[in-house]
N, C-alpha and C. Protein backbone atom coordinates (compact mmCIF):
# COMPACT_ATOMS: atom_id res chain seq x y z
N UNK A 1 45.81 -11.80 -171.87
CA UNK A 1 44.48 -12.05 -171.35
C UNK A 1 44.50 -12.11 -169.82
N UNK A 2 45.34 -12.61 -169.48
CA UNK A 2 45.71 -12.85 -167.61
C UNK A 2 46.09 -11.59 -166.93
N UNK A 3 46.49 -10.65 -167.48
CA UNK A 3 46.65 -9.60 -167.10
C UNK A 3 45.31 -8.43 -167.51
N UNK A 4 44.45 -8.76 -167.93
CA UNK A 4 43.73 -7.72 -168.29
C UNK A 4 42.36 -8.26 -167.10
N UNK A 5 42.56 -9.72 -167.45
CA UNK A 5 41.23 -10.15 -166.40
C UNK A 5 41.83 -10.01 -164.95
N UNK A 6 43.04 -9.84 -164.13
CA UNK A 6 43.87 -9.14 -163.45
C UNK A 6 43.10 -7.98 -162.97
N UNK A 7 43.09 -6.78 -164.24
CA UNK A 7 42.94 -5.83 -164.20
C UNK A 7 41.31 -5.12 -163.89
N UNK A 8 40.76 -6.49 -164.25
CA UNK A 8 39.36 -6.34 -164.31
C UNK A 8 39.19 -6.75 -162.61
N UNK A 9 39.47 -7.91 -162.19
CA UNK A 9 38.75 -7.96 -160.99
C UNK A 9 39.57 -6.98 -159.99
N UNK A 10 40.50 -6.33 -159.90
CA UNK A 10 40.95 -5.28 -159.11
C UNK A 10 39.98 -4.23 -159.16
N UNK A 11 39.92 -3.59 -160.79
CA UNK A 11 38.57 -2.50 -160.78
C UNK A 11 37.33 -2.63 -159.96
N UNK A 12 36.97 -4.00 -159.98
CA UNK A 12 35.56 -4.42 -159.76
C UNK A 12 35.48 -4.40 -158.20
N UNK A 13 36.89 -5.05 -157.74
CA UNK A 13 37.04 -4.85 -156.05
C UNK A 13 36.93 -3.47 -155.73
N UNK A 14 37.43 -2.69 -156.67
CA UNK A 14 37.81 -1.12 -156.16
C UNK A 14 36.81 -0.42 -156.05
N UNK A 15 35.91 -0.79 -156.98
CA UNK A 15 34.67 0.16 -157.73
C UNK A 15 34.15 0.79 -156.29
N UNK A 16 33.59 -0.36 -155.35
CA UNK A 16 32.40 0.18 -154.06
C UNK A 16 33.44 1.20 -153.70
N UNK A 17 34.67 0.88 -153.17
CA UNK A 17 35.70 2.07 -152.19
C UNK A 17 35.48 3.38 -153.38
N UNK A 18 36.11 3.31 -154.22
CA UNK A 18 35.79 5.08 -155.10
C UNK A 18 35.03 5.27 -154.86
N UNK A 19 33.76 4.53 -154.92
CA UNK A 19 32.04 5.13 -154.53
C UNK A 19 32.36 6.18 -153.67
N UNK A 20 32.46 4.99 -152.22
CA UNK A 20 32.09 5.61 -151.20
C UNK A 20 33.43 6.70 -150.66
N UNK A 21 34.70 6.62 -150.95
CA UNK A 21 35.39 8.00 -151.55
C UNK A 21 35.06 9.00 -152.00
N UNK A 22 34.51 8.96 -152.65
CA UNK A 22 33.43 10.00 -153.72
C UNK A 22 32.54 10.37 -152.69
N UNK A 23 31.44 10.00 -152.02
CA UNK A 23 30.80 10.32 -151.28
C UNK A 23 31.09 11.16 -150.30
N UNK A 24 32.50 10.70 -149.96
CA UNK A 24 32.84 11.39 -148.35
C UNK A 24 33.29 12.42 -148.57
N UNK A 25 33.83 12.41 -149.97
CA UNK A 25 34.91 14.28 -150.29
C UNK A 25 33.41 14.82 -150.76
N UNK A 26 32.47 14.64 -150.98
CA UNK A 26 31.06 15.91 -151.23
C UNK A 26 30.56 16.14 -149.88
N UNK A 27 30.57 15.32 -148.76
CA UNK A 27 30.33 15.94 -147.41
C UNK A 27 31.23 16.39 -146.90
N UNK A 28 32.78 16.96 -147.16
CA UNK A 28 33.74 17.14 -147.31
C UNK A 28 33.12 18.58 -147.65
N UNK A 29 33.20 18.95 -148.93
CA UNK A 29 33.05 19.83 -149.71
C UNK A 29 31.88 20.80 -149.61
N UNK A 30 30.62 20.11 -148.95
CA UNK A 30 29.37 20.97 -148.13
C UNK A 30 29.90 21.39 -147.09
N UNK A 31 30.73 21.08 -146.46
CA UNK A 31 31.24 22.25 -145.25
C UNK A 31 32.05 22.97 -145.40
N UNK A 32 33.22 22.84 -146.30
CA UNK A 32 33.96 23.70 -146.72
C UNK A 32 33.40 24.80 -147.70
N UNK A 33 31.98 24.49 -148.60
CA UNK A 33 31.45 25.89 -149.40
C UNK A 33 30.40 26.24 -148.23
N UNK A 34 30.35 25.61 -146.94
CA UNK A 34 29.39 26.65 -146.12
C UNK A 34 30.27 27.74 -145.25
N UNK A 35 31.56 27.19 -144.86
CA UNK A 35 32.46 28.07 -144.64
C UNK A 35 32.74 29.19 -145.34
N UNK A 36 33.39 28.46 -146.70
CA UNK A 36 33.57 29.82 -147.92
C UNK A 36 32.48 30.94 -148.09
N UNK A 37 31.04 30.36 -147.74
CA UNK A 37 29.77 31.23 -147.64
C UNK A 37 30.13 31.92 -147.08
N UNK A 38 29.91 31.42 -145.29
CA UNK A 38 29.84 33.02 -144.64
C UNK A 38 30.84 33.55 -144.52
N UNK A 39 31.98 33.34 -144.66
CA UNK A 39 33.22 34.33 -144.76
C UNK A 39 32.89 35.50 -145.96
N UNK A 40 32.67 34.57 -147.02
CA UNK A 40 32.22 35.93 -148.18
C UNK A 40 31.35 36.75 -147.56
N UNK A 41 29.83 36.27 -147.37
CA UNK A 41 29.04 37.44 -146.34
C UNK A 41 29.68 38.44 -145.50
N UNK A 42 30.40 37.55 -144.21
CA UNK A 42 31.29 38.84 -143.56
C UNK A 42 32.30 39.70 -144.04
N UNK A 43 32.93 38.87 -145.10
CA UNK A 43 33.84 40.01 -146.21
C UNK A 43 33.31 40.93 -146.87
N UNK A 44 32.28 40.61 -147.66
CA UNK A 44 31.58 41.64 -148.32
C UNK A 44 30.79 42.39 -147.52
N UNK A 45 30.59 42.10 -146.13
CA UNK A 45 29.71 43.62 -145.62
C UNK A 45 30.45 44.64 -145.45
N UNK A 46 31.62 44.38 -145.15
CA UNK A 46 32.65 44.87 -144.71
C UNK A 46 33.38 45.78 -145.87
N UNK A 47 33.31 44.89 -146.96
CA UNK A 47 33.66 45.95 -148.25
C UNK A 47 32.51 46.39 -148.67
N UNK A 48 31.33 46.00 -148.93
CA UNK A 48 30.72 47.25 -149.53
C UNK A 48 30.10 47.59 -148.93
N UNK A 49 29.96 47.69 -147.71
CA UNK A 49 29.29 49.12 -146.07
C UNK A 49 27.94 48.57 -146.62
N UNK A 50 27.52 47.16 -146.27
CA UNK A 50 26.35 46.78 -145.82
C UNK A 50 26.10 45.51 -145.00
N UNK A 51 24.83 45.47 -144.99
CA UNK A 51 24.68 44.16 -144.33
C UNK A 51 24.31 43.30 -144.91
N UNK A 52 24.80 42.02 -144.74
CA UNK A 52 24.29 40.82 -145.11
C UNK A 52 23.57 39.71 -144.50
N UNK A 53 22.92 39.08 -145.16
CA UNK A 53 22.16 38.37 -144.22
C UNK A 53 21.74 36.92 -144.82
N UNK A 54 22.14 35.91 -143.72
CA UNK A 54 22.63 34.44 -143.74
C UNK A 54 21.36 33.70 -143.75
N UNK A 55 20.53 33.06 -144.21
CA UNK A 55 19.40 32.47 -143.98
C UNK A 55 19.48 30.82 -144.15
N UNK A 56 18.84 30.43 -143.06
CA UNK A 56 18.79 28.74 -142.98
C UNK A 56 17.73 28.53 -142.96
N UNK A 57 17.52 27.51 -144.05
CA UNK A 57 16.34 26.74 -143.95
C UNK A 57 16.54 25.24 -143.58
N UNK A 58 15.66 24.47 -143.32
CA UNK A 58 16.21 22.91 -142.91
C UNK A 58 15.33 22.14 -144.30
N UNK A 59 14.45 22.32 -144.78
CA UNK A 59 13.85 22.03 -146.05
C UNK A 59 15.34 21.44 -147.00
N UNK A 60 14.66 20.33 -147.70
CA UNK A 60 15.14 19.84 -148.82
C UNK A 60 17.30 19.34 -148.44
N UNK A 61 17.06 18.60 -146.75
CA UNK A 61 17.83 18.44 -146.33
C UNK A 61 18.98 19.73 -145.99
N UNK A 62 18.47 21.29 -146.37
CA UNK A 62 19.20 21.98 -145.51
C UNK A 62 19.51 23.23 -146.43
N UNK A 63 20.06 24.48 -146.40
CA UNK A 63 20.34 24.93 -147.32
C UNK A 63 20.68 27.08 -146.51
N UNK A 64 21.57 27.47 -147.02
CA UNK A 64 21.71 28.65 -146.57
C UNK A 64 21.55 29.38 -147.63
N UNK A 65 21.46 31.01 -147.86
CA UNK A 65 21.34 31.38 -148.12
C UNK A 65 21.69 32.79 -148.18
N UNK A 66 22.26 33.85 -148.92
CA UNK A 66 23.17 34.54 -148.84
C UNK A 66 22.55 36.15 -149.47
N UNK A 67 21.67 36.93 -148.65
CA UNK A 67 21.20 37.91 -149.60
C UNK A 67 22.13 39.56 -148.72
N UNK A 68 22.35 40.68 -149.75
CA UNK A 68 22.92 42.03 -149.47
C UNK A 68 21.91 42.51 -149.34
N UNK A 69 21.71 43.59 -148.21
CA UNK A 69 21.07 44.23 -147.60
C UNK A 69 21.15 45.42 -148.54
N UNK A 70 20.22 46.63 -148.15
CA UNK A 70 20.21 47.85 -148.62
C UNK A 70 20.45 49.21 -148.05
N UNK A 71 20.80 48.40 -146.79
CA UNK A 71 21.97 49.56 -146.00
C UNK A 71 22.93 48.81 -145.08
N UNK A 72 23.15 49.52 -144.05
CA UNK A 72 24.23 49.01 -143.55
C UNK A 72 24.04 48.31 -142.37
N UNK A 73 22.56 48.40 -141.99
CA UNK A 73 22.42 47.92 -140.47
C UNK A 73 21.42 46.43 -140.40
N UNK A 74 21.22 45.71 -139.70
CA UNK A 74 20.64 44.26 -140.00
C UNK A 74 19.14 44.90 -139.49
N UNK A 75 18.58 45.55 -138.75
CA UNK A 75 17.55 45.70 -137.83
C UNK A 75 16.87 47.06 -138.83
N UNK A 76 17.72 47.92 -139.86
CA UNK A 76 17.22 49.09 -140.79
C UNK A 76 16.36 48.47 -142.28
N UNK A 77 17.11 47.18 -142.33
CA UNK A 77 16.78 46.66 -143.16
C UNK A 77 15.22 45.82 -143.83
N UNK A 78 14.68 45.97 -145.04
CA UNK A 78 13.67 45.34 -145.10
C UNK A 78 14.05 44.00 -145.57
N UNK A 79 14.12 43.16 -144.68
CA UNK A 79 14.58 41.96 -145.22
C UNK A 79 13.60 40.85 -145.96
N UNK A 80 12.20 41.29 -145.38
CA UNK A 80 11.29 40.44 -146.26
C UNK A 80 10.64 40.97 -147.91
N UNK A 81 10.86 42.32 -147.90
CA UNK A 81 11.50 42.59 -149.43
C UNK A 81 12.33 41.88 -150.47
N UNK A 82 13.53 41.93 -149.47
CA UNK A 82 15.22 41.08 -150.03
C UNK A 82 14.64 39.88 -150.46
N UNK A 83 14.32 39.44 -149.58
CA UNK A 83 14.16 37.69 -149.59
C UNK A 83 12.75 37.78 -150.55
N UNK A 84 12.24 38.51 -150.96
CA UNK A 84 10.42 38.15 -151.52
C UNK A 84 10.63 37.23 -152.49
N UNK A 85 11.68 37.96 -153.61
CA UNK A 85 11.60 37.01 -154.62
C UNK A 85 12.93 35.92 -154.95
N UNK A 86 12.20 35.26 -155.74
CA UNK A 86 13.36 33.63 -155.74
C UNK A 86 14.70 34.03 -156.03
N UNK A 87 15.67 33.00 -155.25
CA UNK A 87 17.73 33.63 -156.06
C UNK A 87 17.05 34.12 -157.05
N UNK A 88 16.57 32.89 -158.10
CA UNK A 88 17.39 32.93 -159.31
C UNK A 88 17.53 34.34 -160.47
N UNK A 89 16.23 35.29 -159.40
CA UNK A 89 16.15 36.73 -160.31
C UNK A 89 15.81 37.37 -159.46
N UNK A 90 16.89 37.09 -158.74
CA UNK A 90 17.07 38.16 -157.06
C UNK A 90 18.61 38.91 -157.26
N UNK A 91 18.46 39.98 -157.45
CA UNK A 91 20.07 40.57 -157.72
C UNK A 91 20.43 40.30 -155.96
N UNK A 92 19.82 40.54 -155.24
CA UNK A 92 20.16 40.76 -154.07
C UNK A 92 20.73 39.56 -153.06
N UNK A 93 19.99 38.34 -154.34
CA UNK A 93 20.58 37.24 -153.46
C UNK A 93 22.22 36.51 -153.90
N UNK A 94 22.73 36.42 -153.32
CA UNK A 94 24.40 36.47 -153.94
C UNK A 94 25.16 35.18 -153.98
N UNK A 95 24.32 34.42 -153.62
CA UNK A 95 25.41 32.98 -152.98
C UNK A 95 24.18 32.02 -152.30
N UNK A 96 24.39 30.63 -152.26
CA UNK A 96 23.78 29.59 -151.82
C UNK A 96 24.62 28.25 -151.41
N UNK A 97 24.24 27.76 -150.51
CA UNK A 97 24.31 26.27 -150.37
C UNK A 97 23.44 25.52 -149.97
N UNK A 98 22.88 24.34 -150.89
CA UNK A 98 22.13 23.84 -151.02
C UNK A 98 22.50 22.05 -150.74
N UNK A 99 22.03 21.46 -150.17
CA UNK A 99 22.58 20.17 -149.65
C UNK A 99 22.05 18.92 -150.83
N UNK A 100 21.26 19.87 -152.08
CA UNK A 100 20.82 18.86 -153.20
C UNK A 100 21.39 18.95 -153.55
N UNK A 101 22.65 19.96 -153.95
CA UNK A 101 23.78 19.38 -154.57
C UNK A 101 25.02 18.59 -154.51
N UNK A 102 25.00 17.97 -153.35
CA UNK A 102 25.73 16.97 -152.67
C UNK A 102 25.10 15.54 -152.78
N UNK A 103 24.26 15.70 -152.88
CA UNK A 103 23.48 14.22 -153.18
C UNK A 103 23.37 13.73 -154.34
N UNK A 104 23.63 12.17 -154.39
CA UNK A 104 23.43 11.36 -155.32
C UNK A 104 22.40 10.15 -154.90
N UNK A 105 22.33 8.94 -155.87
CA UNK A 105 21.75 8.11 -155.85
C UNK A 105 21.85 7.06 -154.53
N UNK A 106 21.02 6.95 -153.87
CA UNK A 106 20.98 6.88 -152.58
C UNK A 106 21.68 7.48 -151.64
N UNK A 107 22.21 8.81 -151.75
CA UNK A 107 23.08 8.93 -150.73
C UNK A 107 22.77 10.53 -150.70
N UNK A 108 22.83 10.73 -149.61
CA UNK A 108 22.59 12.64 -149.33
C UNK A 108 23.56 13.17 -148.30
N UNK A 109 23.43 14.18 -148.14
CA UNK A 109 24.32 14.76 -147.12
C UNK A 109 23.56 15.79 -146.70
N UNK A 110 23.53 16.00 -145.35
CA UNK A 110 22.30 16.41 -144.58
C UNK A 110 23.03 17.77 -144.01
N UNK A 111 22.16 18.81 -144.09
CA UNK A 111 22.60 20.29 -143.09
C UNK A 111 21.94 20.27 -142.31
N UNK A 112 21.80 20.21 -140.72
CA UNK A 112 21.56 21.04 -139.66
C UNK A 112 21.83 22.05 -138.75
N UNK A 113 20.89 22.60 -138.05
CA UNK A 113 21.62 23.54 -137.23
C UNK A 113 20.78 23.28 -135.52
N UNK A 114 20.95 23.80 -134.49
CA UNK A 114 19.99 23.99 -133.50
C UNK A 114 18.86 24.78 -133.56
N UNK A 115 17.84 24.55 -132.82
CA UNK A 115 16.60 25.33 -133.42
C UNK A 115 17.05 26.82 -132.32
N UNK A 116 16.34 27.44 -132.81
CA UNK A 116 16.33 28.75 -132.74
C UNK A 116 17.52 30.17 -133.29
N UNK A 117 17.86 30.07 -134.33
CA UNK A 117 18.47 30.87 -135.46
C UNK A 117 18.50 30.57 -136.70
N UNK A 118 17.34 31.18 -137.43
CA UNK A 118 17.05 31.18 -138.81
C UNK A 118 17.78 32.24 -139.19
N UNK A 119 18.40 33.03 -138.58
CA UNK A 119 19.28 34.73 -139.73
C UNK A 119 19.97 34.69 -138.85
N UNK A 120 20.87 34.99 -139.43
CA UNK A 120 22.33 35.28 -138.57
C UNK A 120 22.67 36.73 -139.89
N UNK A 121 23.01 37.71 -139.50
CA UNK A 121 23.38 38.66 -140.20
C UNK A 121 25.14 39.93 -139.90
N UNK A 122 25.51 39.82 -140.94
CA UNK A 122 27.13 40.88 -140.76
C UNK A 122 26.39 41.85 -140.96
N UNK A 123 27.04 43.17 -140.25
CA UNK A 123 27.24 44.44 -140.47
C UNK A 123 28.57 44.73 -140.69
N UNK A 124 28.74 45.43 -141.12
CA UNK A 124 30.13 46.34 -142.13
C UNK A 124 31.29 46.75 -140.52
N UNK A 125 30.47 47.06 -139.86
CA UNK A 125 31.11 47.09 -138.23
C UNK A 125 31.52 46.10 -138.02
N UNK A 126 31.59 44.83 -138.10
CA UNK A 126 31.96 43.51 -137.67
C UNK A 126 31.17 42.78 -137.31
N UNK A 127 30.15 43.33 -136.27
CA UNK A 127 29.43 42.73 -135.45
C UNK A 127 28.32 42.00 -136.16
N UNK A 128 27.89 40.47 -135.64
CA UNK A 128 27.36 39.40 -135.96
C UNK A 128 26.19 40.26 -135.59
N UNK A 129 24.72 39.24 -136.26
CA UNK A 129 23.39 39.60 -134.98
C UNK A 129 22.75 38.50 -135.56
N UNK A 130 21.84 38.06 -134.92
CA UNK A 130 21.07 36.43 -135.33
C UNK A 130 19.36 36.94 -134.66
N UNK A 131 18.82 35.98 -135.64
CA UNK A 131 16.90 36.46 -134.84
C UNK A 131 16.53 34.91 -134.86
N UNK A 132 15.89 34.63 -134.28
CA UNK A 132 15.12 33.23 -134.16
C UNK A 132 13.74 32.68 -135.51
N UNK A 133 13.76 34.36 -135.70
CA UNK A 133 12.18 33.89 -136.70
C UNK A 133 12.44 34.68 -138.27
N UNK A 134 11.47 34.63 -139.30
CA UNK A 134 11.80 35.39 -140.32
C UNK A 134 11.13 36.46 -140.38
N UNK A 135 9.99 36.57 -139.84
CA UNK A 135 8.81 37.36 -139.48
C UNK A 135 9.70 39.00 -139.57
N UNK A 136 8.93 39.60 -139.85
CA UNK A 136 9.55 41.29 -140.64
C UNK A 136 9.14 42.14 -139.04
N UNK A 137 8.63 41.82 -138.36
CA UNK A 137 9.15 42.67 -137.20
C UNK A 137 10.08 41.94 -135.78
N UNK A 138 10.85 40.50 -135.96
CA UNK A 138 11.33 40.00 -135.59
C UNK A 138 12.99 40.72 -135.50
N UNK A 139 13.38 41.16 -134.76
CA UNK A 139 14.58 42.17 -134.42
C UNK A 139 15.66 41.36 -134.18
N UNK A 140 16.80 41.52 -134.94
CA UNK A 140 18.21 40.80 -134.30
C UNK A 140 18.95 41.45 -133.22
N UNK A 141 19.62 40.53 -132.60
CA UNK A 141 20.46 40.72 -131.45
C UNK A 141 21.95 40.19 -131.92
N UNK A 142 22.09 40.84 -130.92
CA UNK A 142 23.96 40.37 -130.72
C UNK A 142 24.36 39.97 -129.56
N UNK A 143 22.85 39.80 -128.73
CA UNK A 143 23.66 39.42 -127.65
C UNK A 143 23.82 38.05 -127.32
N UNK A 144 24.75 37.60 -126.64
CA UNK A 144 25.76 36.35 -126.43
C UNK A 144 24.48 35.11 -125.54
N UNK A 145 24.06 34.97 -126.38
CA UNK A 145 22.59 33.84 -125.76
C UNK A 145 22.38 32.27 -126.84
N UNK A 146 24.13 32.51 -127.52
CA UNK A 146 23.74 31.48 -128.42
C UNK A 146 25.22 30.61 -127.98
N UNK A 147 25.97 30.83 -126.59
CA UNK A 147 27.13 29.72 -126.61
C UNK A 147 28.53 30.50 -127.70
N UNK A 148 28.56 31.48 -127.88
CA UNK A 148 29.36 32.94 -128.52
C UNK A 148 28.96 31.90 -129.84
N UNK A 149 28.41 31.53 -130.91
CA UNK A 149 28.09 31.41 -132.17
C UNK A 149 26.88 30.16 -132.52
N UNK A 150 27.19 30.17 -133.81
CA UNK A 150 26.16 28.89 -134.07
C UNK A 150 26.92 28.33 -135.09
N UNK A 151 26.06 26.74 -134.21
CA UNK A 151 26.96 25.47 -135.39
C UNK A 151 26.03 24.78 -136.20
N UNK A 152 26.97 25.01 -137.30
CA UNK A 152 25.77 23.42 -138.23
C UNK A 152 26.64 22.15 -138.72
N UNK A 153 25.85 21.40 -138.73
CA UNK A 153 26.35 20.21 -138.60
C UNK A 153 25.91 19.44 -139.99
N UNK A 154 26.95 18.46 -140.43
CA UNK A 154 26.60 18.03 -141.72
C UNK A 154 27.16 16.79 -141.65
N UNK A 155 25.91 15.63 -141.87
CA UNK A 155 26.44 14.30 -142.19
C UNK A 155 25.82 13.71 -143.34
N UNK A 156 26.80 12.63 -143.52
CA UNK A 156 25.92 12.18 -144.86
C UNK A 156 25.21 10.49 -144.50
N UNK A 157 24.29 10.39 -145.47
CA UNK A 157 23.52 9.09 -144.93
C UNK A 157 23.35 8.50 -146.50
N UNK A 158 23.74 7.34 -146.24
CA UNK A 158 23.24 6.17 -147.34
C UNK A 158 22.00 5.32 -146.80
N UNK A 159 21.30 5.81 -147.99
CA UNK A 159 19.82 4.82 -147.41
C UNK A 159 19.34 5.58 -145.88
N UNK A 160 19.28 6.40 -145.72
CA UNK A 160 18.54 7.10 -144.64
C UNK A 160 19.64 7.04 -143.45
N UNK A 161 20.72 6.57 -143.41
CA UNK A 161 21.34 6.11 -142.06
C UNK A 161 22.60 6.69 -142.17
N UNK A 162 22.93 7.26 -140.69
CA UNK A 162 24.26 8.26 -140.91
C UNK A 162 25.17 7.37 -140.91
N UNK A 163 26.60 7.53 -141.87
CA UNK A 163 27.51 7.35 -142.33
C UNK A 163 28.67 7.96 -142.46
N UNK A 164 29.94 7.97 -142.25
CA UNK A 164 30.96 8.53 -142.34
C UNK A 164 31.16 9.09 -141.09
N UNK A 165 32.43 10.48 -141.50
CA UNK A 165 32.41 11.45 -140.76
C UNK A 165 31.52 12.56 -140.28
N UNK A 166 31.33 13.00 -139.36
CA UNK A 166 30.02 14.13 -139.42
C UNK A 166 31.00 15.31 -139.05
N UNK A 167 30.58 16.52 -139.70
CA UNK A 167 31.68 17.34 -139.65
C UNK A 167 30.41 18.64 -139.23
N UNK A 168 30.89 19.77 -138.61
CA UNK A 168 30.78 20.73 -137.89
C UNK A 168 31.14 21.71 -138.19
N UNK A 169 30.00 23.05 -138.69
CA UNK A 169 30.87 24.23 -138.89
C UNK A 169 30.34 25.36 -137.98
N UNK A 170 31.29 25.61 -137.25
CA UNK A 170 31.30 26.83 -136.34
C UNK A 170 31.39 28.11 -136.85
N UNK A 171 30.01 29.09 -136.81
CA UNK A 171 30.16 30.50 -137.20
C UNK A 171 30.01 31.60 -135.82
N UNK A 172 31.38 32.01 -135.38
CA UNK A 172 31.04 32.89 -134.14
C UNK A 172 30.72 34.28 -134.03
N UNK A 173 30.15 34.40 -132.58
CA UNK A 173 29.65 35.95 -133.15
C UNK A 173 31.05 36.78 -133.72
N UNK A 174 31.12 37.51 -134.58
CA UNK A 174 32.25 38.60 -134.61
C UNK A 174 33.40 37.83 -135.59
N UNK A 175 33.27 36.65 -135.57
CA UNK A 175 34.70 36.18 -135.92
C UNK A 175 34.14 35.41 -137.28
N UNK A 176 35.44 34.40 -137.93
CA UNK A 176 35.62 33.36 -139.47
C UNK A 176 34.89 32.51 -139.33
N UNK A 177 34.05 31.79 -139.99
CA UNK A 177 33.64 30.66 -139.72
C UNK A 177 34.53 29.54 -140.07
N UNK A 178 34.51 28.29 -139.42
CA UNK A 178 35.94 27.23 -139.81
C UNK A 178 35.00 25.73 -139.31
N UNK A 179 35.50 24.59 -139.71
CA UNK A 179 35.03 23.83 -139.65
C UNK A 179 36.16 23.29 -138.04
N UNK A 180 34.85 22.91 -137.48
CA UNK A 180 35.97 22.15 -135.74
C UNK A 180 36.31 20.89 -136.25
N UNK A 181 37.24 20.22 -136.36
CA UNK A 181 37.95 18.93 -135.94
C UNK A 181 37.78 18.12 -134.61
């Protein structure tokens, strides 16, 4: 009996730390599948000779979005076609991260980015290009007006208030995306 009630108040001490363990490896894990995102994007334009194109929204604490183009160039493309209809019966849309799936009961984990780049898009050439708006005659660039990439940033908050580590993922023009330390 002394050993089991032992066993009990150790659990009971332990319980909050696993919680909040638990918590920190899913904000953990939202930057590492936003990484794994756009690397796939830039991998796959690259293998199948098109473009892809990265979409951020800040809605519903944050969320990217991953649709294949229908040729090879970001600016040839009808992208408000691509995007018309929802993932879930969108062949075209290929991949997501969504920051509701990191969240639990009081606790979320938040995506941001800086304002001005909603698309960031690969071409099969290498080369990055980003537009500020979604708007269908809104033209991407490549040129170097964003600090050579864009970062988003992900923290998590219990009860509305940031918590933990806040971690950072750097996507540069041309290059991997990786999380900075």
């Amino acid at each position: 009996m002394i050993v089991v009630t032992i066993i009990a108040v150790m659990a009971a001490a332990a319980g909050p730390t696993i919680a909040a363990g638990v918590q920190a490896e899913k904000s953990a894990r939202a930057s590492s599948d936003m990484v794994r995102l756009m690397t796939r994007a830039r991998s796959a334009s690259q293998a199948y000779g098109r473009a892809y194109l990265a979409r951020y929204s800040a809605a519903n604490d944050g969320s990217i979005k991953i649709y294949r183009g229908t040729n090879n160039r970001c600016n040839a493309t009808d992208w408000a076609a691509v995007t018309a209809v929802a993932c879930a019966s969108n062949p075209l849309c290929i991949d997501d991260v969504d920051m509701r799936r990191y969240a639990s009961a009081g606790q979320t984990v938040v995506m941001f980015t800086a304002a001005g780049h909603n698309d960031i898009c690969f071409e099969p050439s290498g080369r990055t290009f980003y537009r500020t708006g979604t708007v269908a005659t809104d033209l991407f660039t490549d040129r170097n007006t964003v600090s050579g990439g864009f970062r988003f940033t992900f923290t998590r908050k219990v009860g509305g208030v940031a918590t933990g580590v806040v971690r950072r993922v750097v996507v540069p023009l041309g290059g991997d995306a990786r999380v900075l330390r």
